[in-house]
Protein backbone atom coordinates (compact mmCIF):
# COMPACT_ATOMS: atom_id res chain seq x y z
CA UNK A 1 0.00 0.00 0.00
CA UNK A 2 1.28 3.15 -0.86
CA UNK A 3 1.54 6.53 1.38
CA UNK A 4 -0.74 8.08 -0.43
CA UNK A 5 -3.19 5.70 -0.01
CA UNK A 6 -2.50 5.08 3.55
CA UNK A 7 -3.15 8.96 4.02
CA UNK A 8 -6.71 8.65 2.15
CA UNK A 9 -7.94 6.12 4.48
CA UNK A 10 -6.41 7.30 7.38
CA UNK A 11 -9.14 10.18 6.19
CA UNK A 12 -12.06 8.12 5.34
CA UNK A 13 -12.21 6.57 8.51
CA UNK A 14 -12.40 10.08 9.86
CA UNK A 15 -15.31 11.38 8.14
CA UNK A 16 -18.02 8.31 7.45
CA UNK A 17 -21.24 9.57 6.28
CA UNK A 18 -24.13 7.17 6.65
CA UNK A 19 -27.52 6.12 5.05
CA UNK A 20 -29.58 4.10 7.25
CA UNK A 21 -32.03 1.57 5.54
CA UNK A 22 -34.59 1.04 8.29
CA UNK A 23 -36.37 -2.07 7.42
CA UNK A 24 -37.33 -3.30 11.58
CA UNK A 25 -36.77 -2.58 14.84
CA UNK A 26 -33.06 -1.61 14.65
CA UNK A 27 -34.34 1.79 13.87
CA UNK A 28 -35.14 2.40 17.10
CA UNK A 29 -31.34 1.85 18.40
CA UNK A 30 -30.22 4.78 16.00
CA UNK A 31 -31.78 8.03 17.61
CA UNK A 32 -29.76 6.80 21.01
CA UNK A 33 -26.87 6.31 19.19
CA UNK A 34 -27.13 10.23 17.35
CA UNK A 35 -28.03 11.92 20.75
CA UNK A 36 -25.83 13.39 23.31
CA UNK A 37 -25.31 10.40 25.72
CA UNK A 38 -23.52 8.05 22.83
CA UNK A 39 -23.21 10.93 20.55
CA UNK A 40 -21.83 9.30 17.30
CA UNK A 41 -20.84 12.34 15.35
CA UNK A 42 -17.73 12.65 17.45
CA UNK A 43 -16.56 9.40 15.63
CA UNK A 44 -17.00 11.06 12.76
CA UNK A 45 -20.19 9.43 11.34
CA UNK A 46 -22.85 11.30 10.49
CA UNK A 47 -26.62 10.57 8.24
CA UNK A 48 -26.94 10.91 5.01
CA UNK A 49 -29.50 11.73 2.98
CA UNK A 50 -29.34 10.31 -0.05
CA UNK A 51 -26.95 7.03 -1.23
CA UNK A 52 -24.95 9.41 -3.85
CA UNK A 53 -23.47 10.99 -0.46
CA UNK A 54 -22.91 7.69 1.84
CA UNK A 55 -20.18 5.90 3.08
CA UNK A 56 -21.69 3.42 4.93
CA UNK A 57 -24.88 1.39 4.61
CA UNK A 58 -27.09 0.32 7.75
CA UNK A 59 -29.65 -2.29 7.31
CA UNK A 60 -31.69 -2.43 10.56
CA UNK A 61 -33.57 -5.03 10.32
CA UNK A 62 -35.25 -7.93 8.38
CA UNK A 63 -35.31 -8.16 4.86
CA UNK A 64 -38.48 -9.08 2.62
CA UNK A 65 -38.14 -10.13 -0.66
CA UNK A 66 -39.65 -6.41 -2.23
CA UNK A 67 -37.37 -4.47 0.08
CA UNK A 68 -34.14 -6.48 -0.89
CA UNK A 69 -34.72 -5.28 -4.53
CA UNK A 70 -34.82 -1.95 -3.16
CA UNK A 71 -31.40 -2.02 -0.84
CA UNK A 72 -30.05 -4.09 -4.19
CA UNK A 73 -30.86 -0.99 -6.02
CA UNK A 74 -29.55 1.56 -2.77
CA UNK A 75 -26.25 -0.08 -2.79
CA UNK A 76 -25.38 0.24 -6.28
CA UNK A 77 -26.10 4.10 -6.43
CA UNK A 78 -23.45 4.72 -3.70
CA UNK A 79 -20.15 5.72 -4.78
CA UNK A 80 -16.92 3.36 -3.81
CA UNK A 81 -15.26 3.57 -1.77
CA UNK A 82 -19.04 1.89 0.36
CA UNK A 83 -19.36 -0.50 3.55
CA UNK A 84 -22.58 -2.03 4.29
CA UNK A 85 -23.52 -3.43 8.19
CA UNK A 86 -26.68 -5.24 8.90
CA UNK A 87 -27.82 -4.98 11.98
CA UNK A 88 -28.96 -8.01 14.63
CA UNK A 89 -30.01 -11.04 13.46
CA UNK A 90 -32.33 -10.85 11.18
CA UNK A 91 -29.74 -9.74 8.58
CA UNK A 92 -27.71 -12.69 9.74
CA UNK A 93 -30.85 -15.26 10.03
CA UNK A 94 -33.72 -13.75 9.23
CA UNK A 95 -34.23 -13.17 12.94
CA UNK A 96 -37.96 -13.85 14.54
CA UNK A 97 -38.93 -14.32 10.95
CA UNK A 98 -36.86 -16.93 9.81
CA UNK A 99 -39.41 -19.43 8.39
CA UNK A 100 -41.25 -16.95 6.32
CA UNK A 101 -41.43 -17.43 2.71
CA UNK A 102 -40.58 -13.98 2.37
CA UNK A 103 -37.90 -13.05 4.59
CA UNK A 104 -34.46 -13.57 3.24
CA UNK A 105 -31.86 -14.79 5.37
CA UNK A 106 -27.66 -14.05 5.33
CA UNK A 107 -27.92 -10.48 3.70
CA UNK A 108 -24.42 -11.14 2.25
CA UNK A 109 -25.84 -13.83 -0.17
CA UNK A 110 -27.27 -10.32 -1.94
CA UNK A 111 -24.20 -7.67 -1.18
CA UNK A 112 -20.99 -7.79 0.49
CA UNK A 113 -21.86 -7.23 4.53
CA UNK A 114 -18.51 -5.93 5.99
CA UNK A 115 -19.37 -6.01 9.66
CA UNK A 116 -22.79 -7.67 11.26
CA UNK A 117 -23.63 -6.21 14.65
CA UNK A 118 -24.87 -9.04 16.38
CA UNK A 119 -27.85 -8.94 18.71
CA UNK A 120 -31.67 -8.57 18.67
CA UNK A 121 -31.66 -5.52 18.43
CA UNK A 122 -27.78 -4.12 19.07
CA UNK A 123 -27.22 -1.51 21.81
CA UNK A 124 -26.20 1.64 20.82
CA UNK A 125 -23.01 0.36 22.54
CA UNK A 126 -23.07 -2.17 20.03
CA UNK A 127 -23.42 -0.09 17.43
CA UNK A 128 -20.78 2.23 18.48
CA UNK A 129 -18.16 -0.35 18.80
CA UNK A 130 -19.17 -1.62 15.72
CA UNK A 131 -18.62 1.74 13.51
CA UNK A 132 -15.02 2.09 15.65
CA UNK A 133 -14.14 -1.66 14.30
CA UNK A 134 -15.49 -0.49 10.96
CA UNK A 135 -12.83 3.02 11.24
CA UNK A 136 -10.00 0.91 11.81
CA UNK A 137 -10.62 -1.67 9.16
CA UNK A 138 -11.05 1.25 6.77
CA UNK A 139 -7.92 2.42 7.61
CA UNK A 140 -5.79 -0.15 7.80
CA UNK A 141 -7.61 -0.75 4.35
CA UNK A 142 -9.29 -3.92 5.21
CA UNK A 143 -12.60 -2.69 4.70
CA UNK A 144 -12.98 -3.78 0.66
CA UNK A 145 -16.35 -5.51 0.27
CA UNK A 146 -16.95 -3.13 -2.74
CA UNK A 147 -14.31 -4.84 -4.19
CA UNK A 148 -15.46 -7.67 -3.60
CA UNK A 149 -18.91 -6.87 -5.07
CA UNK A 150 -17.15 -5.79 -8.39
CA UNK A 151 -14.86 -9.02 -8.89
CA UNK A 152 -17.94 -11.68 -7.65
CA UNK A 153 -20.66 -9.49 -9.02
CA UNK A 154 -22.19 -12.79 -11.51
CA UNK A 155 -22.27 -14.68 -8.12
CA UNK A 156 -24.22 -11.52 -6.35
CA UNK A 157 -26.67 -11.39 -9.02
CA UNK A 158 -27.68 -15.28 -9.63
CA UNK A 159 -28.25 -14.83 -6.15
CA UNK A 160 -30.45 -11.89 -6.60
CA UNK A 161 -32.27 -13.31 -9.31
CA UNK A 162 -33.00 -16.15 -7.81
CA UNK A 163 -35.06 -14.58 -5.53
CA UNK A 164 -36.22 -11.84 -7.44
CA UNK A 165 -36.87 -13.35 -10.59
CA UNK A 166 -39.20 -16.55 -9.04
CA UNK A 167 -42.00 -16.71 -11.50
CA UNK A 168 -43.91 -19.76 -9.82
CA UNK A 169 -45.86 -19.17 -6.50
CA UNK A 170 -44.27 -19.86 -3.34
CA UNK A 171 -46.99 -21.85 -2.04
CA UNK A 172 -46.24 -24.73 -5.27
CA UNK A 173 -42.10 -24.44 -4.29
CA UNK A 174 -43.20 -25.74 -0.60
CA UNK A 175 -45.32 -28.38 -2.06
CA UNK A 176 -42.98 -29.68 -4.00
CA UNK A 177 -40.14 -29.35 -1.34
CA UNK A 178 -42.57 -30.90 1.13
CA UNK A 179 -44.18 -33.26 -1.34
CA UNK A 180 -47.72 -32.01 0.30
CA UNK A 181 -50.53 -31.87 -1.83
C-alpha cells in the first residue's frame, strides 16, 4: 500500500457519512446512538441523505423479498469507496422471521456485509463499537467488500435473481419441497 493511499484512508475513517435503511426494529437503536449520551458524530459518522453521499450502509432489520430489490438498487447508487452493516439477526438469520417465505436470510448472499452487529436488536453500545471496528478496518484498508462486489458481481446477481426473478408461487415451491398436496 502506498503513502498516499494510507493517508486517504487514514481520512475516510475520519469522516463516514451514513444512510440508514430502516427495514425493523433496529431503527429504534439509532436516535440513542445520534443523541448526546452516545453521541456518534464525534466518531466522525454522520446521516446521510441520499446514497450518492454515503459511506456506509445500515440495514436495521429484516429483509423481505420487495425491500431487498430496493437495498439491491440503494447499494449500487453509492459511490466506492461503500461498507454495508446489517444490523442483529435478522440480517444474519432472518431473525424472529426466519421461516417466512418472504424473509431472506444471510444479507451477504445479496451484497458484500462488511461487519454484522450481532444482537436482537444491538445496543447503541453495540453499534458504536461496531462503527469504531469499521474506522479501523477502513484504515488499515481492510474494509474492501466493494471490491469484492465488483470481482464476484455474476455470483451476487444469480443470487439476486433467484429470488427476485421466481415466477412460480411460493406456495407450489413448498409443495414440491414438502411433497404435500
Amino acid at each position: 500500500m502506498s503513502e498516499w493511499t494510507e493517508i486517504v484512508d487514514y481520512f475516510r475513517g475520519r469522516s463516514m457519512w451514513m444512510l440508514h435503511y430502516c427495514t425493523g426494529c433496529g431503527a429504534i437503536e439509532l436516535p440513542p446512538t445520534m443523541t448526546s449520551r452516545w453521541d456518534m458524530e464525534r466518531f466522525g459518522i454522520t446521516p446521510m441523505a441520499t446514497p450518492r453521499q454515503a459511506d456506509i450502509l445500515l440495514i436495521t432489520g429484516y429483509l423481505a423479498i420487495k425491500t431487498l430489490k430496493r437495498v439491491v438498487y440503494t447499494y449500487e447508487q453509492m459511490q466506492a469507496p461503500k461498507w454495508v452493516l446489517g444490523f442483529g439477526s435478522c440480517t444474519i438469520n432472518g431473525g424472529i422471521y426466519w421461516d417466512s417465505y418472504n424473509v431472506i436470510e444471510r444479507l451477504d448472499k445479496y451484497i458484500p456485509v462488511d461487519i454484522y452487529i450481532a444482537g436482537c436488536m444491538p445496543r447503541p453500545e453495540a453499534i458504536l463499537d461496531a462503527f469504531v471496528k469499521l474506522k479501523e478496518m477502513v484504515q488499515k484498508g481492510e474494509a474492501k467488500g466493494y471490491e469484492k462486489y465488483v470481482k464476484n458481481y455474476e455470483w451476487y446477481k444469480a443470487n439476486q435473481d433467484k429470488v427476485l426473478k421466481r415466477t412460480s408461487p411460493v406456495l407450489k415451491e413448498i409443495e414440491k419441497v414438502t411433497k404435500i398436496g
